[in-house]
PDB file of N, CA and C in Angstrom:
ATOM      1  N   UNK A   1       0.028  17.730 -13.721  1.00  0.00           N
ATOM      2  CA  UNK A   1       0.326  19.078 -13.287  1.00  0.00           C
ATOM      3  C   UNK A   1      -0.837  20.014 -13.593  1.00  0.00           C
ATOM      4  N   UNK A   2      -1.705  20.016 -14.636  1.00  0.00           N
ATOM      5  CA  UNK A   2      -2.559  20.334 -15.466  1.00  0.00           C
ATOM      6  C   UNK A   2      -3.929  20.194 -14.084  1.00  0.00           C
ATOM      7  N   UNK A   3      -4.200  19.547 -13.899  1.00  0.00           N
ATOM      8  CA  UNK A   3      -5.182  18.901 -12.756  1.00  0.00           C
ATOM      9  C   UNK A   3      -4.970  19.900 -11.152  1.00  0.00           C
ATOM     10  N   UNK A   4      -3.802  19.906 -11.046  1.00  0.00           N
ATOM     11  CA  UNK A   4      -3.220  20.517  -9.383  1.00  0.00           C
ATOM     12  C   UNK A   4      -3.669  21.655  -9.788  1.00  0.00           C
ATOM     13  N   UNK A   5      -2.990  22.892 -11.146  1.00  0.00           N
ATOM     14  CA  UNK A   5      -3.525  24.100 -11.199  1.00  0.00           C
ATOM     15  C   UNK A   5      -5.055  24.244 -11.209  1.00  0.00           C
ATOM     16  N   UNK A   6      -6.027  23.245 -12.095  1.00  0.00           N
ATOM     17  CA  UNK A   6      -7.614  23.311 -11.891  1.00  0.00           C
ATOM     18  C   UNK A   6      -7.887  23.275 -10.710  1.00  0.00           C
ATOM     19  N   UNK A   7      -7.428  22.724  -9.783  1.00  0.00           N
ATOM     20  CA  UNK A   7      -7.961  22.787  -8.465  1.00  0.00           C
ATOM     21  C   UNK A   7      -7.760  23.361  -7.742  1.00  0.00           C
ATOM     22  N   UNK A   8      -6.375  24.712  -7.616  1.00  0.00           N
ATOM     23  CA  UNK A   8      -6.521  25.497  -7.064  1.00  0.00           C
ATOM     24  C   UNK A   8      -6.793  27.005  -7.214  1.00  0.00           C
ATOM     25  N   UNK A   9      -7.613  26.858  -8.478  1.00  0.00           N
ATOM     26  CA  UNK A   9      -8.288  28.045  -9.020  1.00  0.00           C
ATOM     27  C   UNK A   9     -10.145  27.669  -8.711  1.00  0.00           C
ATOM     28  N   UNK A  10      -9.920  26.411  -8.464  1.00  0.00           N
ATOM     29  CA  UNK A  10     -11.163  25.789  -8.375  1.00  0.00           C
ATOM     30  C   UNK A  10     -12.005  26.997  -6.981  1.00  0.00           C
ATOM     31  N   UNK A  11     -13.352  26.922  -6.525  1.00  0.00           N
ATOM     32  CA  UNK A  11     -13.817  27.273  -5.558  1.00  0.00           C
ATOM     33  C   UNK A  11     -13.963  26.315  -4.098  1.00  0.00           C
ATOM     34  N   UNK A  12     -14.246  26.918  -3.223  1.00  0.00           N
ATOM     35  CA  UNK A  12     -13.748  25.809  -2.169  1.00  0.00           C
ATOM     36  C   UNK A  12     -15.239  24.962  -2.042  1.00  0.00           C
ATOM     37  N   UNK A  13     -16.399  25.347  -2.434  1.00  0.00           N
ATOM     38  CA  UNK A  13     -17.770  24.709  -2.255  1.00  0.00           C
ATOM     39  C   UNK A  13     -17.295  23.173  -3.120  1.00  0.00           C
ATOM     40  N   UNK A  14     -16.748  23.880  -4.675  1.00  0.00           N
ATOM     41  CA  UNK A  14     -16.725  22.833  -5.509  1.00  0.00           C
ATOM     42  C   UNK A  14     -15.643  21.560  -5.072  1.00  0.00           C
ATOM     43  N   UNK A  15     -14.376  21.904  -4.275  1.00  0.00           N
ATOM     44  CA  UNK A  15     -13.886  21.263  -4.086  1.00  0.00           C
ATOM     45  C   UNK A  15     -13.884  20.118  -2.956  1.00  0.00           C
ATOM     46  N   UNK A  16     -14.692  20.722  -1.788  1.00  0.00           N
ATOM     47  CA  UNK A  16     -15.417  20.360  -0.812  1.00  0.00           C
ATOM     48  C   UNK A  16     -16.672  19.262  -1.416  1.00  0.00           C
ATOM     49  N   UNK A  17     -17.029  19.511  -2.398  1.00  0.00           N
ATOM     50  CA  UNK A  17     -17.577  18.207  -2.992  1.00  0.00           C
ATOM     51  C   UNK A  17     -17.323  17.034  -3.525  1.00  0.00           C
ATOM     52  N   UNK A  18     -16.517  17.583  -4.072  1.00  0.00           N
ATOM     53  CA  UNK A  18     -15.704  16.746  -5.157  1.00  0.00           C
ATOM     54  C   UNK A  18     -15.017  15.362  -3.626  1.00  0.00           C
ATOM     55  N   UNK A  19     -14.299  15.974  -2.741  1.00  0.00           N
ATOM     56  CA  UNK A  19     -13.656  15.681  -1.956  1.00  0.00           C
ATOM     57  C   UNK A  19     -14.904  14.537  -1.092  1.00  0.00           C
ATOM     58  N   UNK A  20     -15.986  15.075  -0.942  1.00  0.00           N
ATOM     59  CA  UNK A  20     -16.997  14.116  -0.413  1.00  0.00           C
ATOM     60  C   UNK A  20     -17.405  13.198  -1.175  1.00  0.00           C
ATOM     61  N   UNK A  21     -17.605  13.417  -2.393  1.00  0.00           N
ATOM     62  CA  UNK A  21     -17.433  12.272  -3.599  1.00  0.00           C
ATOM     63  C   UNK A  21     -16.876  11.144  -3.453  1.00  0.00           C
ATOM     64  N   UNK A  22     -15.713  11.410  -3.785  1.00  0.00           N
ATOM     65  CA  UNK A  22     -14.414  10.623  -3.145  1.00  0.00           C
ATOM     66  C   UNK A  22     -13.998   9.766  -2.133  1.00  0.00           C
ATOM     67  N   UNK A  23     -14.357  10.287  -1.250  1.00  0.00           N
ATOM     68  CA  UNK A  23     -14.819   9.745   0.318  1.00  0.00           C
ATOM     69  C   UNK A  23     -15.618   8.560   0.026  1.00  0.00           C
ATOM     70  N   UNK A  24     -16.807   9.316  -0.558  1.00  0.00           N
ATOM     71  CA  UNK A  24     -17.923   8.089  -0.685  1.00  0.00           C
ATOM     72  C   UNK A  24     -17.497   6.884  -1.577  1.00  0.00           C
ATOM     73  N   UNK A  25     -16.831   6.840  -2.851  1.00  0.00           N
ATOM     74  CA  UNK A  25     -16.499   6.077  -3.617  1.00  0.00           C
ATOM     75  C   UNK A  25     -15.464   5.544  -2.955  1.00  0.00           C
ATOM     76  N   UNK A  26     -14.814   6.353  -2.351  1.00  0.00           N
ATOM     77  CA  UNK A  26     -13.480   5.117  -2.056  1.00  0.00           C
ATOM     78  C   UNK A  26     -13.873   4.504  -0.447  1.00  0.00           C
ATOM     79  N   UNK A  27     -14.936   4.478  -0.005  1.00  0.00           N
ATOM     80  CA  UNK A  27     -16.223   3.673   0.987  1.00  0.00           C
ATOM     81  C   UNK A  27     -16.720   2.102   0.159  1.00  0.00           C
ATOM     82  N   UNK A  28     -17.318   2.753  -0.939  1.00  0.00           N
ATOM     83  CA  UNK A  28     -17.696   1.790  -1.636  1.00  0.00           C
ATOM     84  C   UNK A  28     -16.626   0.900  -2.353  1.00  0.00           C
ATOM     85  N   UNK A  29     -15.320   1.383  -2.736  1.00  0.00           N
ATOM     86  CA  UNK A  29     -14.435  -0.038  -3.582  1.00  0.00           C
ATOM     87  C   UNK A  29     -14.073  -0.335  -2.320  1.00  0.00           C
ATOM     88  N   UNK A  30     -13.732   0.449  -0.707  1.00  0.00           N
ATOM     89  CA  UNK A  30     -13.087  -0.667  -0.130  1.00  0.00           C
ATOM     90  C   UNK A  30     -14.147  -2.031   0.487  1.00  0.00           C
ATOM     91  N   UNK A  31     -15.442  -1.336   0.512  1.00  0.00           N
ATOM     92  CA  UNK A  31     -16.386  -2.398   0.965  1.00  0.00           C
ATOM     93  C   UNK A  31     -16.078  -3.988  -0.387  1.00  0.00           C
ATOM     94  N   UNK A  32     -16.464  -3.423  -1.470  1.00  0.00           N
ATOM     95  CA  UNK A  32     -16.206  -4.127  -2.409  1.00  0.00           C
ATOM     96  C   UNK A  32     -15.046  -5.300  -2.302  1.00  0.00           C
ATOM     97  N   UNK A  33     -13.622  -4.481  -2.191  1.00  0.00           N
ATOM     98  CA  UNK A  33     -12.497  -5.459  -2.035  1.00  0.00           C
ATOM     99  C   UNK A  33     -12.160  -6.175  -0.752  1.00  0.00           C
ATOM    100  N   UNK A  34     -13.059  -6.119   0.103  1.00  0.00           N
ATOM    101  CA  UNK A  34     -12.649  -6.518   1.245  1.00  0.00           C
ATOM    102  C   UNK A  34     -11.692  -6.896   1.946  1.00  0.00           C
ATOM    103  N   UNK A  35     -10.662  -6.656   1.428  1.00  0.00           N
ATOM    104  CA  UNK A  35      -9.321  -6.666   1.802  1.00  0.00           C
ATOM    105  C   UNK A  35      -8.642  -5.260   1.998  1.00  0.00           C
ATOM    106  N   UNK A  36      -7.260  -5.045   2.801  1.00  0.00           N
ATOM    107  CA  UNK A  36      -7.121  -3.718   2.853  1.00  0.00           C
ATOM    108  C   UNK A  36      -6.170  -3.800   1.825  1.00  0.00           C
ATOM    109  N   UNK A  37      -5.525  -2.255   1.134  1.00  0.00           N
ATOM    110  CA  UNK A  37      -4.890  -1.989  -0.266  1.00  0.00           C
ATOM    111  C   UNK A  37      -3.603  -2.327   0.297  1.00  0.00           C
ATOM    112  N   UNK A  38      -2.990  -2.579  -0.897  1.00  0.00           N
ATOM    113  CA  UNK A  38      -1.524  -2.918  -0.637  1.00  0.00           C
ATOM    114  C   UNK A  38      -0.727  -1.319  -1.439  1.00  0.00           C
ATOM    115  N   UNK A  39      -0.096  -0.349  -0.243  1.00  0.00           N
ATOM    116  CA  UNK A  39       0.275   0.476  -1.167  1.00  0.00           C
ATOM    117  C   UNK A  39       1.705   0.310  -1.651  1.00  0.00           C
ATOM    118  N   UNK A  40       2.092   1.179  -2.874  1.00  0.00           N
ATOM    119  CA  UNK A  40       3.632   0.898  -3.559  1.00  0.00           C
ATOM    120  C   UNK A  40       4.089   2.248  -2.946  1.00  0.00           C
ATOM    121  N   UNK A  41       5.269   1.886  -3.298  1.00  0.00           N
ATOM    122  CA  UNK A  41       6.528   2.856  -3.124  1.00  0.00           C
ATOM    123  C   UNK A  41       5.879   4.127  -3.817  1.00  0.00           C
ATOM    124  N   UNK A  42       5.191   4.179  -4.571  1.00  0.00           N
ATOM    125  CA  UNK A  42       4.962   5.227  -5.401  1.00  0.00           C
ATOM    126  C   UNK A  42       4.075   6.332  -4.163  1.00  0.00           C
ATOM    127  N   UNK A  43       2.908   5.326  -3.997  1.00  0.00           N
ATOM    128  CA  UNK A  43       1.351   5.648  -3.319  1.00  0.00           C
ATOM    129  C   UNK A  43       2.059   6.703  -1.670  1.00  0.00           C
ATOM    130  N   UNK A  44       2.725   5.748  -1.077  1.00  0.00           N
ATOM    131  CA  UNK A  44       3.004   6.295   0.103  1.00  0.00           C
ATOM    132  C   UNK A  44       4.107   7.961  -0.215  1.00  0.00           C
ATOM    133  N   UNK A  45       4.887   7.797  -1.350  1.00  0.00           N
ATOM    134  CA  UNK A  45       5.803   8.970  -1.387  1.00  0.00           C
ATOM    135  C   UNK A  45       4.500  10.409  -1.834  1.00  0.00           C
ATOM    136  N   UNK A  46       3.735  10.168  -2.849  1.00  0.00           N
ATOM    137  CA  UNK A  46       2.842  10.886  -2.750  1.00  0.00           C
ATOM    138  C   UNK A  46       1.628  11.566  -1.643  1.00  0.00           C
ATOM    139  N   UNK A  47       1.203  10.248  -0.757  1.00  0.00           N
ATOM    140  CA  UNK A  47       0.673  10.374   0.534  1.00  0.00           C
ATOM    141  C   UNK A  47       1.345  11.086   1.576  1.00  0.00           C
ATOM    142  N   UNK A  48       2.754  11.075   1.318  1.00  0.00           N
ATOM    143  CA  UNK A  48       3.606  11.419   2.626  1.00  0.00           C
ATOM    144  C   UNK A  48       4.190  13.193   2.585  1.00  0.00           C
ATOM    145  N   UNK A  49       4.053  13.617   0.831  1.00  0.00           N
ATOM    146  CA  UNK A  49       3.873  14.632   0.635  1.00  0.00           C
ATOM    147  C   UNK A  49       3.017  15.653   1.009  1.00  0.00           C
ATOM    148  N   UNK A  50       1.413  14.848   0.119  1.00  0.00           N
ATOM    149  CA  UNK A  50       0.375  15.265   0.605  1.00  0.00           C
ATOM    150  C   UNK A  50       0.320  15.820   2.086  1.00  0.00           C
ATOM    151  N   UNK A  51       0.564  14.713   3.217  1.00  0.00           N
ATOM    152  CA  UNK A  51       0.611  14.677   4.612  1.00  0.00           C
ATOM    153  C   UNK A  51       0.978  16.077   4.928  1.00  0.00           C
ATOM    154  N   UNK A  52       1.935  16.714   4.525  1.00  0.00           N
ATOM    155  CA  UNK A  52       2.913  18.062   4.871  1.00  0.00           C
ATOM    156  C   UNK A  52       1.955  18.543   5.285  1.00  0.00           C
ATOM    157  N   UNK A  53       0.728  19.135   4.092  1.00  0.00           N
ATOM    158  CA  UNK A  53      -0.055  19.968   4.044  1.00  0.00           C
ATOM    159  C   UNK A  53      -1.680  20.219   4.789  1.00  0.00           C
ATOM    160  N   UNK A  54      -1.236  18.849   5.669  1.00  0.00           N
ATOM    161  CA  UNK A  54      -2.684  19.088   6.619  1.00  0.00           C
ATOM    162  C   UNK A  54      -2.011  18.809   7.521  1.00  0.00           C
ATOM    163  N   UNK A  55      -2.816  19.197   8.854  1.00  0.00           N
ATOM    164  CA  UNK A  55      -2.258  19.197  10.579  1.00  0.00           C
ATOM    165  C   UNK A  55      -2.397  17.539  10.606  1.00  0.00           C
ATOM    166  N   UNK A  56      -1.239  17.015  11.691  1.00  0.00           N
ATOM    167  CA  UNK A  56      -1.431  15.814  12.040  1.00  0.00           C
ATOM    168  C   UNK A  56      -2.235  15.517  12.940  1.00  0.00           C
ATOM    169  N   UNK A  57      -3.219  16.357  13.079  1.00  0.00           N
ATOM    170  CA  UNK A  57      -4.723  15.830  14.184  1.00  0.00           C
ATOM    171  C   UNK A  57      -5.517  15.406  13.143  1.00  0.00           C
ATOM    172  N   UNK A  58      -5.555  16.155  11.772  1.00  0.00           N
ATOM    173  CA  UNK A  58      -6.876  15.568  10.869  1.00  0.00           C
ATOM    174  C   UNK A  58      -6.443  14.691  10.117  1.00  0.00           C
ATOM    175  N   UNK A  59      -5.275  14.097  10.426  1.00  0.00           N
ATOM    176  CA  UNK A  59      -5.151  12.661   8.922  1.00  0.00           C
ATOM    177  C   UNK A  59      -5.919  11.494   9.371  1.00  0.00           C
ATOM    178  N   UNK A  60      -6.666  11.110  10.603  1.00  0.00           N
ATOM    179  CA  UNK A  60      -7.573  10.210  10.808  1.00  0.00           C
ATOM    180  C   UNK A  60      -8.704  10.362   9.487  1.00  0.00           C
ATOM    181  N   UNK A  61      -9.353  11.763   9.775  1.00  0.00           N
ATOM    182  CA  UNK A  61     -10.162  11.914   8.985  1.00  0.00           C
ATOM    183  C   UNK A  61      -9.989  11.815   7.554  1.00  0.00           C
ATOM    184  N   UNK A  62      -8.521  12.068   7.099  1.00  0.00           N
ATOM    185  CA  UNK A  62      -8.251  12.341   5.563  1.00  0.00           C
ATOM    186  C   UNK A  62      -7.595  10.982   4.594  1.00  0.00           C
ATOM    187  N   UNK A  63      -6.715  10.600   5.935  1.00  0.00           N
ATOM    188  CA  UNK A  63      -5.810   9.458   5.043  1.00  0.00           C
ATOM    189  C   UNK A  63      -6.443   7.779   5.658  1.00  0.00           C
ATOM    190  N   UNK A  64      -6.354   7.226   4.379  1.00  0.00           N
ATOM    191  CA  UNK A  64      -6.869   5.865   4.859  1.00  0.00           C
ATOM    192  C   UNK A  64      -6.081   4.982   5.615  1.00  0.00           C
ATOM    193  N   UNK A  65      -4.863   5.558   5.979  1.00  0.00           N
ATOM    194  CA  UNK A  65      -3.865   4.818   6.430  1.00  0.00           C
ATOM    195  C   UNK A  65      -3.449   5.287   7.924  1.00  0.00           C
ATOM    196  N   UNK A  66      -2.277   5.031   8.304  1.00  0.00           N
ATOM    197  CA  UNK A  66      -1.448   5.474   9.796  1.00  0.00           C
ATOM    198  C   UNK A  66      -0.506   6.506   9.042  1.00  0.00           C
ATOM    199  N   UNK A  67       0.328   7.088   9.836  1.00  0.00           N
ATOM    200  CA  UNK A  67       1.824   7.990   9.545  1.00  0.00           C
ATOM    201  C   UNK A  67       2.421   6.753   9.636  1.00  0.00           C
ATOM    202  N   UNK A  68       2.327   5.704  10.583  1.00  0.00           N
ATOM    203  CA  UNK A  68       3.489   4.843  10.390  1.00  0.00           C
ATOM    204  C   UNK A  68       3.292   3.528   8.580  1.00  0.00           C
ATOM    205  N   UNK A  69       2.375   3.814   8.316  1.00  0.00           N
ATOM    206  CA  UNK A  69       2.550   3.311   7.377  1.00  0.00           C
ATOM    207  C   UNK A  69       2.871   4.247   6.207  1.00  0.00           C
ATOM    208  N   UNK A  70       2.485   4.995   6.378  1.00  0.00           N
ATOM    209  CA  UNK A  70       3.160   6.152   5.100  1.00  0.00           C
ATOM    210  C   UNK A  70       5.134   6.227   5.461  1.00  0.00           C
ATOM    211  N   UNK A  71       5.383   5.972   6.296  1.00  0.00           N
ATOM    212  CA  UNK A  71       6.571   6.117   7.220  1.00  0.00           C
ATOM    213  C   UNK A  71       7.566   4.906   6.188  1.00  0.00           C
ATOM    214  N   UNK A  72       6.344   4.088   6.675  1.00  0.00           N
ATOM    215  CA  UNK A  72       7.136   2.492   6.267  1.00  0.00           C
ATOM    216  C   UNK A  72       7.777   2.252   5.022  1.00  0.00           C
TER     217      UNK A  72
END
């Protein structure tokens, strides 16, 4: 909970980085695992939350997954 408030006091440059960071690293473990992730019950209820809060034109760009698998 501690983490959600830092980040939205955060600035948007800083977070806009942080966020490209991220991107990049999670580029590099999936190259690494070469397999795709297996998500839990947990991963998708959080993802599907998340989802609310961006338009469903940009989750290509945001989520590593489909709606129908967040769905699933």
């Amino acid at each position: 909970m501690f983490d959600l408030l830092t980040v939205l006091v955060r600035s948007d440059l800083s977070k806009d980085v942080e966020v490209l960071v991220l991107r990049h690293e999670n580029q590099i473990l999936r190259r690494q695992l070469g397999d795709r992730p297996r998500w839990g019950h947990a991963d998708r209820l959080w993802l599907a939350a998340l989802s609310r809060l961006i338009r469903r034109r940009r989750w290509a760009e945001v989520f590593p997954l489909t709606p129908a698998t967040i769905l699933r």
